[in-house]
Each structure stands twice: as structure tokens, then as C-alpha cells.
N, C-alpha and C. Protein backbone atom coordinates (compact mmCIF):
# COMPACT_ATOMS: atom_id res chain seq x y z
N UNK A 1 -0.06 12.93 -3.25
CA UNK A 1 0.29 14.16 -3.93
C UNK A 1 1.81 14.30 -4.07
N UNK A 2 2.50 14.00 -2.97
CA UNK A 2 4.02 14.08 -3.01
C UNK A 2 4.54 12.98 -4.15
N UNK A 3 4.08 11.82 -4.46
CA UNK A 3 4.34 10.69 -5.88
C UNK A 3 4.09 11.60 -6.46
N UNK A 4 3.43 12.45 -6.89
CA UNK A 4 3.21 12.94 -8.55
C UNK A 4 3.44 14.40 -8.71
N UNK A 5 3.97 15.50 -7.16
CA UNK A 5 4.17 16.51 -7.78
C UNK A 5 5.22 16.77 -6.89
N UNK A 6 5.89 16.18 -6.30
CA UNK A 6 6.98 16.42 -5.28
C UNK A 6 7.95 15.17 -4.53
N UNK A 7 8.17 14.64 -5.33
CA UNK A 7 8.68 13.26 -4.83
C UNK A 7 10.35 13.87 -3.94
N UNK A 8 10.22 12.82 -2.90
CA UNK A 8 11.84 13.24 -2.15
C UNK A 8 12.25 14.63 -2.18
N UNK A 9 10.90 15.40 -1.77
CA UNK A 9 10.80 16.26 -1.65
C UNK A 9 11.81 17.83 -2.88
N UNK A 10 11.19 17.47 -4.25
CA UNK A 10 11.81 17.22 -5.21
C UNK A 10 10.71 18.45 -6.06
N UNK A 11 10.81 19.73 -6.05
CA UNK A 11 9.17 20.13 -6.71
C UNK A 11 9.34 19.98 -8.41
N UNK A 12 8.25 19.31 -8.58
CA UNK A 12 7.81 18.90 -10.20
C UNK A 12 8.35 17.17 -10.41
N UNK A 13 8.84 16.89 -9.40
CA UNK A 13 9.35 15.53 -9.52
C UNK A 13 8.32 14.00 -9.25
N UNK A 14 8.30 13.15 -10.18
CA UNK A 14 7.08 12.28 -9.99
C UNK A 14 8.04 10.93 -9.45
N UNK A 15 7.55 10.19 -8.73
CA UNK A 15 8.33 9.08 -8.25
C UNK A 15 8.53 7.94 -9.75
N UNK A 16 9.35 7.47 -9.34
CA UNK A 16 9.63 6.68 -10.83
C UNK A 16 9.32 5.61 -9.94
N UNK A 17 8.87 4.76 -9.17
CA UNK A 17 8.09 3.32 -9.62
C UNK A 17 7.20 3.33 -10.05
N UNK A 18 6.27 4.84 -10.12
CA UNK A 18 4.90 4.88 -10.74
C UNK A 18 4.59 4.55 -12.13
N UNK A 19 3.97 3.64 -12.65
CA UNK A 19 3.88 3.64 -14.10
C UNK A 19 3.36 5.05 -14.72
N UNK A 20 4.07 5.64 -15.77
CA UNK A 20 3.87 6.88 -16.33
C UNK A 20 1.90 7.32 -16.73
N UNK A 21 1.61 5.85 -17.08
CA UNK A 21 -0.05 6.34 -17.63
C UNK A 21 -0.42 6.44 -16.34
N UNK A 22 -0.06 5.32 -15.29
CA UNK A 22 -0.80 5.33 -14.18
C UNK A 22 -0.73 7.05 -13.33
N UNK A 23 0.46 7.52 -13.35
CA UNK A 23 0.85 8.63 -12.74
C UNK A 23 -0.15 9.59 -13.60
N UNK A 24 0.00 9.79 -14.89
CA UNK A 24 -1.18 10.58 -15.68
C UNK A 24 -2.33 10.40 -15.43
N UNK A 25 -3.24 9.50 -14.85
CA UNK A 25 -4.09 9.45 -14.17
C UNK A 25 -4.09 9.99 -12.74
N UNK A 26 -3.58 9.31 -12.25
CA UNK A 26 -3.75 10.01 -11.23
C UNK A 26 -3.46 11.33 -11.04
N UNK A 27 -2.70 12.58 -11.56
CA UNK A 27 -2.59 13.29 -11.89
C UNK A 27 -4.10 14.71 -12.26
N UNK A 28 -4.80 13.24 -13.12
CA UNK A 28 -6.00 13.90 -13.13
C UNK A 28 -6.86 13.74 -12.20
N UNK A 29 -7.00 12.55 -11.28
CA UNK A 29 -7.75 12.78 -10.37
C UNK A 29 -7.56 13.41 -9.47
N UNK A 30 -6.35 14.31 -9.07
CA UNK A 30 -5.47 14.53 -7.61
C UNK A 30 -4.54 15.71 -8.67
N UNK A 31 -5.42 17.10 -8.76
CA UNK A 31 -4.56 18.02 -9.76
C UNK A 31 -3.62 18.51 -8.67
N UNK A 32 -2.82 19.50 -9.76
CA UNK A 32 -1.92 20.05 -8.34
C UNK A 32 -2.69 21.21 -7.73
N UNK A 33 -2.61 21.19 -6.40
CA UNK A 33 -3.35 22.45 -6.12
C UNK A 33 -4.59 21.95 -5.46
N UNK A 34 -5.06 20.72 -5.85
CA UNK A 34 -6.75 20.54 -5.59
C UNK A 34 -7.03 20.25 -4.76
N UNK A 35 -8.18 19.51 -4.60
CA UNK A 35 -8.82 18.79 -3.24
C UNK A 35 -7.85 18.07 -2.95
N UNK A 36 -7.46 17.78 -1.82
CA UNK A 36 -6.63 16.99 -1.03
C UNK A 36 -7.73 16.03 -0.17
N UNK A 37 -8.72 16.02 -0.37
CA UNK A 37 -9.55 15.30 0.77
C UNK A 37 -9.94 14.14 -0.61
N UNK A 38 -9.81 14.17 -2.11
CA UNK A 38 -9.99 13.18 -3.09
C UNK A 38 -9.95 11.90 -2.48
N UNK A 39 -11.08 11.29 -2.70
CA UNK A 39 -10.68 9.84 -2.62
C UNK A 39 -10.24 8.74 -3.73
N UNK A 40 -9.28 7.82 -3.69
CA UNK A 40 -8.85 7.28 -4.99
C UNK A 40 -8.97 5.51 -4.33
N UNK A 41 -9.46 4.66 -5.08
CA UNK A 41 -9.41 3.26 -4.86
C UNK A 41 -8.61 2.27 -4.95
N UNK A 42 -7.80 1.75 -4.06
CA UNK A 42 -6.36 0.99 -3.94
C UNK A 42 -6.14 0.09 -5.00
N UNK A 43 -7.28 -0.21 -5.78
CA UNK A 43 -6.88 -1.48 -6.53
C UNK A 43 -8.54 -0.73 -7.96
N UNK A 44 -7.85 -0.21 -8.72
CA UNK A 44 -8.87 0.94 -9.62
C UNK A 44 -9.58 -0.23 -10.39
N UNK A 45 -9.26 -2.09 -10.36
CA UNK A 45 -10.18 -2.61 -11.59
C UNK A 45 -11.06 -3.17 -10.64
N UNK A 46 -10.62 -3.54 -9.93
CA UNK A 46 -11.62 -4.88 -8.94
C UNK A 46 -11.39 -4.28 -7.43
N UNK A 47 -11.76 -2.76 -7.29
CA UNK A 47 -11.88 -2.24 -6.27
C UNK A 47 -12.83 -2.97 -5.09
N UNK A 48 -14.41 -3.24 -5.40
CA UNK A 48 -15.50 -3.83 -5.01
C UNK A 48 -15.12 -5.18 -4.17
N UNK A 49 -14.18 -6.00 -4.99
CA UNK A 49 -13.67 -7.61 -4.96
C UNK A 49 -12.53 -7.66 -3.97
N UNK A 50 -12.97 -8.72 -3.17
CA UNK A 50 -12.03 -9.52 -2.37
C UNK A 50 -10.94 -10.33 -3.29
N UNK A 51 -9.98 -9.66 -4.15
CA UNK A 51 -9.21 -10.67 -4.72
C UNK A 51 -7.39 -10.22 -4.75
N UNK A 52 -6.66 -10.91 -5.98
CA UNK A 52 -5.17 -10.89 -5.57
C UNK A 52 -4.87 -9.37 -6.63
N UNK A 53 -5.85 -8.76 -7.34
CA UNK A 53 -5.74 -7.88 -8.17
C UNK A 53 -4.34 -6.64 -7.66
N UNK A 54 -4.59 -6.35 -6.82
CA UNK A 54 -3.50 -5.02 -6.10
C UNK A 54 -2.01 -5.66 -6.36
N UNK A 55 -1.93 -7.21 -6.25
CA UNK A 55 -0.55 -7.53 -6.23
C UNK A 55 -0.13 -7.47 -7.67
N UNK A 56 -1.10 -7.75 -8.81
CA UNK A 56 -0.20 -7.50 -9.98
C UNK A 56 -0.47 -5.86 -10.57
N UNK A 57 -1.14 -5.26 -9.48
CA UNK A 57 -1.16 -3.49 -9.77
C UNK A 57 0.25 -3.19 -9.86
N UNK A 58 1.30 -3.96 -8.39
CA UNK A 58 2.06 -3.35 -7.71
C UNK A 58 3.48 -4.04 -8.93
N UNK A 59 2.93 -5.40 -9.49
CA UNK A 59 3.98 -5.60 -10.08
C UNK A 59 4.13 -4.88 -11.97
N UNK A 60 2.43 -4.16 -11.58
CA UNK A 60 3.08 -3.53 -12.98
C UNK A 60 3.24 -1.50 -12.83
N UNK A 61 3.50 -1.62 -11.62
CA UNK A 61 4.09 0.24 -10.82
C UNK A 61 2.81 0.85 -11.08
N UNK A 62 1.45 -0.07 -10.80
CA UNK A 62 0.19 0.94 -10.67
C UNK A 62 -0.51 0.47 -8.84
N UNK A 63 0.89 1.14 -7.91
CA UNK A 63 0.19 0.97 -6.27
C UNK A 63 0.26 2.81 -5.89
N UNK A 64 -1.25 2.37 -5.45
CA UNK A 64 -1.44 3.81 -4.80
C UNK A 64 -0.53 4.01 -3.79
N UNK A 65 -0.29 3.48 -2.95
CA UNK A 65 0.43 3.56 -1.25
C UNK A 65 1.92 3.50 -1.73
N UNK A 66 2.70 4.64 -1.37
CA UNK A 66 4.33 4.38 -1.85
C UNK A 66 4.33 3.01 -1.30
N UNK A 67 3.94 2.81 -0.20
CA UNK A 67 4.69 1.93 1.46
C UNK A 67 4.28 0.19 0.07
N UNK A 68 3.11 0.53 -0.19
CA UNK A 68 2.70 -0.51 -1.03
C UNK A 68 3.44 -1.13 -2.10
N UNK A 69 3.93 -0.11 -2.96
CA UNK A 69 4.62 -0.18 -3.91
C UNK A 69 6.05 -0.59 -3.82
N UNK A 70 6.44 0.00 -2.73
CA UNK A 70 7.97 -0.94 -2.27
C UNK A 70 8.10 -2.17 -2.08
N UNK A 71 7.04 -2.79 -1.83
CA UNK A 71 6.89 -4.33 -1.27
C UNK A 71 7.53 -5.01 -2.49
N UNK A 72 7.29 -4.21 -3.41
CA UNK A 72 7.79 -4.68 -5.12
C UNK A 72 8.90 -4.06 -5.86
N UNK A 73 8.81 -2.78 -5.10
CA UNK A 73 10.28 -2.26 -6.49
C UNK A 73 11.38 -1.81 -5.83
N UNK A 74 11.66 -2.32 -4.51
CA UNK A 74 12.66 -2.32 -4.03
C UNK A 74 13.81 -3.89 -4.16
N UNK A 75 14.49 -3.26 -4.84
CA UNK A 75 15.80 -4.49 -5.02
C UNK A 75 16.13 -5.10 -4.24
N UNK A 76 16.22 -6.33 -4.33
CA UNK A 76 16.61 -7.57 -3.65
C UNK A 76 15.88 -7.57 -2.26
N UNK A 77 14.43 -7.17 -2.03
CA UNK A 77 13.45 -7.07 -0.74
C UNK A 77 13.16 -8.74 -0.84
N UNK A 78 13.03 -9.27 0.47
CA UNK A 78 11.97 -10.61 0.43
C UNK A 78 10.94 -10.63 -0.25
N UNK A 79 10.10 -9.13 0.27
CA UNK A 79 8.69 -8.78 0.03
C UNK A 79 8.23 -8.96 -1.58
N UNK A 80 9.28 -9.11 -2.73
CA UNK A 80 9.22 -8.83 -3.89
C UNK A 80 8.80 -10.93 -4.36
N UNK A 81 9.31 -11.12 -3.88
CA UNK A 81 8.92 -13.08 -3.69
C UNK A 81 7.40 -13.32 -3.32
N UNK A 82 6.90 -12.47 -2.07
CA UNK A 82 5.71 -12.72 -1.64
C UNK A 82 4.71 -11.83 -2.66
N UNK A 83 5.05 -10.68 -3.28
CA UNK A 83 4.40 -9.85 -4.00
C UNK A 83 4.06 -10.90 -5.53
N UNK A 84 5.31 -11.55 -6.17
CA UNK A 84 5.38 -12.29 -7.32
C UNK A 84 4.17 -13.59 -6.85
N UNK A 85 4.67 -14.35 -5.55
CA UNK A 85 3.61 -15.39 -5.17
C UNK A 85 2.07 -15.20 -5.19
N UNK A 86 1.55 -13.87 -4.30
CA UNK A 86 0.31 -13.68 -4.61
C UNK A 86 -0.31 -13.30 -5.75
N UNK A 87 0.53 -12.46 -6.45
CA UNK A 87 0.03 -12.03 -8.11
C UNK A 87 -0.04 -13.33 -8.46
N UNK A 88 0.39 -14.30 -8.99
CA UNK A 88 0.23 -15.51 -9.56
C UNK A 88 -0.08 -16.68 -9.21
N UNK A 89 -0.95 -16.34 -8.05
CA UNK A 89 -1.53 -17.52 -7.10
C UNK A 89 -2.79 -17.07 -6.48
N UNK A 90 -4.06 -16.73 -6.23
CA UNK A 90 -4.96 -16.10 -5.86
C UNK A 90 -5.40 -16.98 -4.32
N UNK A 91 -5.28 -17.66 -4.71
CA UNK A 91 -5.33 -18.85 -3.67
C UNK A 91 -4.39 -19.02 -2.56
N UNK A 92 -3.13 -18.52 -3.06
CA UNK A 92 -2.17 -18.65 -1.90
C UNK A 92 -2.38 -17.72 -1.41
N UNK A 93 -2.76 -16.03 -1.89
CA UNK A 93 -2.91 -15.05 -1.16
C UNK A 93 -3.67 -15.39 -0.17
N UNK A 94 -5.42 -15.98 -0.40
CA UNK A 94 -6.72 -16.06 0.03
C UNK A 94 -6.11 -16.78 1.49
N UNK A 95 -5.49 -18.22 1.23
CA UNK A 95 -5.08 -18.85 2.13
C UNK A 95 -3.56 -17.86 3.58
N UNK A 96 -2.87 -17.30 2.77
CA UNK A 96 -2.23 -16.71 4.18
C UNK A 96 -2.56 -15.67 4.02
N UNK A 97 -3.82 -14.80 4.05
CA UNK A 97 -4.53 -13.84 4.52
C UNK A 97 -5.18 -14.76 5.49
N UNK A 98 -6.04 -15.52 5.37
CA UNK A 98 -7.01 -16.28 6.27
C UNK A 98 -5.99 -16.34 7.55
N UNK A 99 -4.83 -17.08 7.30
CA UNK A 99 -3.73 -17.46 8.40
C UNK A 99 -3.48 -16.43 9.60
N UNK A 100 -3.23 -14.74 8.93
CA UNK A 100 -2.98 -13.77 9.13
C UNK A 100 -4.33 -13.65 9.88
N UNK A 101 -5.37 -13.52 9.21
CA UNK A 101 -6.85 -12.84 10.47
C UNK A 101 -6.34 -14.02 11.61
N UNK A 102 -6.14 -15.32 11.65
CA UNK A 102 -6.30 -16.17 12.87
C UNK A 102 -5.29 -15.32 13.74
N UNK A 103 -3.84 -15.38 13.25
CA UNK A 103 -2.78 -15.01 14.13
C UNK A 103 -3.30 -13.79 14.81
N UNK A 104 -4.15 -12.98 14.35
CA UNK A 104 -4.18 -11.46 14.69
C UNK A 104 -5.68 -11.79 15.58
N UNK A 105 -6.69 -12.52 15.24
CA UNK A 105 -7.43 -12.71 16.08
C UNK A 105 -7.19 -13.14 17.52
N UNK A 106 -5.65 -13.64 17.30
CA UNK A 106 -5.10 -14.50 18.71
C UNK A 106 -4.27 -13.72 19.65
N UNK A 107 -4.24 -12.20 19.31
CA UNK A 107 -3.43 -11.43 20.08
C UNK A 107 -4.41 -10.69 21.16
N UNK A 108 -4.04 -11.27 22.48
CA UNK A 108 -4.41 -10.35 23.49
C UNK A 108 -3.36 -9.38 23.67
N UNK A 109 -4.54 -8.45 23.45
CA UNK A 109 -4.31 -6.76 23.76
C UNK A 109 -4.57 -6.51 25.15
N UNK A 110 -3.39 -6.12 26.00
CA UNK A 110 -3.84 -5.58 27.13
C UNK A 110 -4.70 -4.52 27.27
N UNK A 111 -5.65 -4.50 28.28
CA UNK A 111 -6.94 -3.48 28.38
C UNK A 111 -6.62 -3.17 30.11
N UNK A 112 -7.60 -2.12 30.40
CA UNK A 112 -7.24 -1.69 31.66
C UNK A 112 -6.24 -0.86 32.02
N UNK A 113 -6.15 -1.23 33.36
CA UNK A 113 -4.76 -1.12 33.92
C UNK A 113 -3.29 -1.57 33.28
N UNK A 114 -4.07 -2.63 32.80
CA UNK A 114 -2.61 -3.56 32.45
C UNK A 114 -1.66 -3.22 31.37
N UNK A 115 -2.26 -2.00 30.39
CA UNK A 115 -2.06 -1.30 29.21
C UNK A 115 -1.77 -0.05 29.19
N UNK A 116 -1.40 0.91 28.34
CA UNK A 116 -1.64 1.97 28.31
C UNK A 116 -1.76 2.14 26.55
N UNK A 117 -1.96 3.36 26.29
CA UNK A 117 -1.62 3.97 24.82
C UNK A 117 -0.49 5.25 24.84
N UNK A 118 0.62 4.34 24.34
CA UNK A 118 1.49 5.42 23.67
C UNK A 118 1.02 6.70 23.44
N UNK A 119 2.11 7.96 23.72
CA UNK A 119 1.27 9.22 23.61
C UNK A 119 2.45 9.47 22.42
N UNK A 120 3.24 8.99 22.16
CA UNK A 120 4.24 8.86 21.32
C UNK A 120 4.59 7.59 20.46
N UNK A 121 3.83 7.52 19.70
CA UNK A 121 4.77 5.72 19.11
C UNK A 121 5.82 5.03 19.12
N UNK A 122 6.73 6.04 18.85
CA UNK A 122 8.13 5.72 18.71
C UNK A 122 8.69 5.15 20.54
N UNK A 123 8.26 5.60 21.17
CA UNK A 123 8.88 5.74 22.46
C UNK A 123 7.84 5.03 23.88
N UNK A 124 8.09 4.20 24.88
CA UNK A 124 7.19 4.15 26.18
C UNK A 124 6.96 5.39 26.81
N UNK A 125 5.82 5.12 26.90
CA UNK A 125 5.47 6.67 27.69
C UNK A 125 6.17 6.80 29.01
């Protein structure tokens, strides 16, 4: 809601990486004023599909997630190399996603005693 009716805390202001039709859409799905509980689908063609579709959403300013959309329209980011690679490689995505579940499958999480949960993120409890 803040992309399309309050950007940088800005009232009537729409974020400019958003592509303008895309923002007019969404707009209509997410009026001002409305349901806030709306649900909207990260990747609106091939929502259903396991594929590289979201990365050329993001390279043409149609990403739902600001956090998403920076990966791409922030100047001179690494992230804008890896964003260009997976849009135009489906395969390279497929392959270091796969990489990514192993690494993350390989992290022991302390449990027990041996752990706690932050009651604060930012900070050790």
C-alpha cells in the first residue's frame, strides 16, 4: 500500500521503480482505503509455476516486494548481475536455487538449551 499511495512516506506518492500499468493495477486490486488483508501473487503470469518468471517481472519494474524490486533497480548493486543472470537463464536460476536448499539444509540450528530465540532481532537477548 505504501508503493502506490504513500511512498517514503510521501501521501499520494507512488514509488517510481514500479512500472506505471503495473502500479495501475495494482492500484485496483489494493484501493486506497480497502482491504488490507488482499492477497496479490508475486509473479501475476506463472504464479502456479516453479520458474525464472519473477526475475524478468523485476527487470521490467513489475515486483510486488519493494525488498524484491531493489535486487534490480538499485544502481550499481551486485544483485542487478544475478537478477539479469536468472531472467535469461532458467536453468542457472533452477541450478543455484537447488545449491541454496543444500547449503540451508546443512545448517544446524541450535535446539534446546544450546539456543535461544531472540526476543529482539536486532540485539542478543
Amino acid at each position: 500500500m505504501d508503493r502506490l499511495y504513500n511512498f517514503n512516506n510521501v501521501s499520494g506518492k507512488i514509488d517510481p521503480t514500479l512500472n506505471g500499468t503495473y502500479a495501475k493495477t495494482l492500484g485496483q486490486l489494493c484501493p486506497k482505503g480497502g482491504d488490507v488483508t488482499s492477497l496479490i501473487d508475486l509473479d501475476e503470469q506463472t504464479s502456479l509455476t516453479f520458474d525464472n518468471k519473477y526475475f524478468l517481472d523485476l527487470q521490467n519494474r513489475r515486483g510486488l516486494l519493494q525488498t524484491d524490486q531493489e535486487l534490480f533497480s538499485t544502481k550499481g548493486a551486485e544483485t542487478v548481475a544475478i537478477v539479469n543472470r536468472f531472467a535469461s537463464s532458467q536453468s542457472q536460476f533452477f541450478n543455484s536455487f537447488a545449491k541454496a536448499m543444500i547449503k540451508m539444509g546443512n545448517i544446524n540450528p541450535l535446539t534446546g538449551t544450546n539456543g535461544e530465540i531472540r526476543l529482539d532481532c536486532r540485539k542478543i537477548n
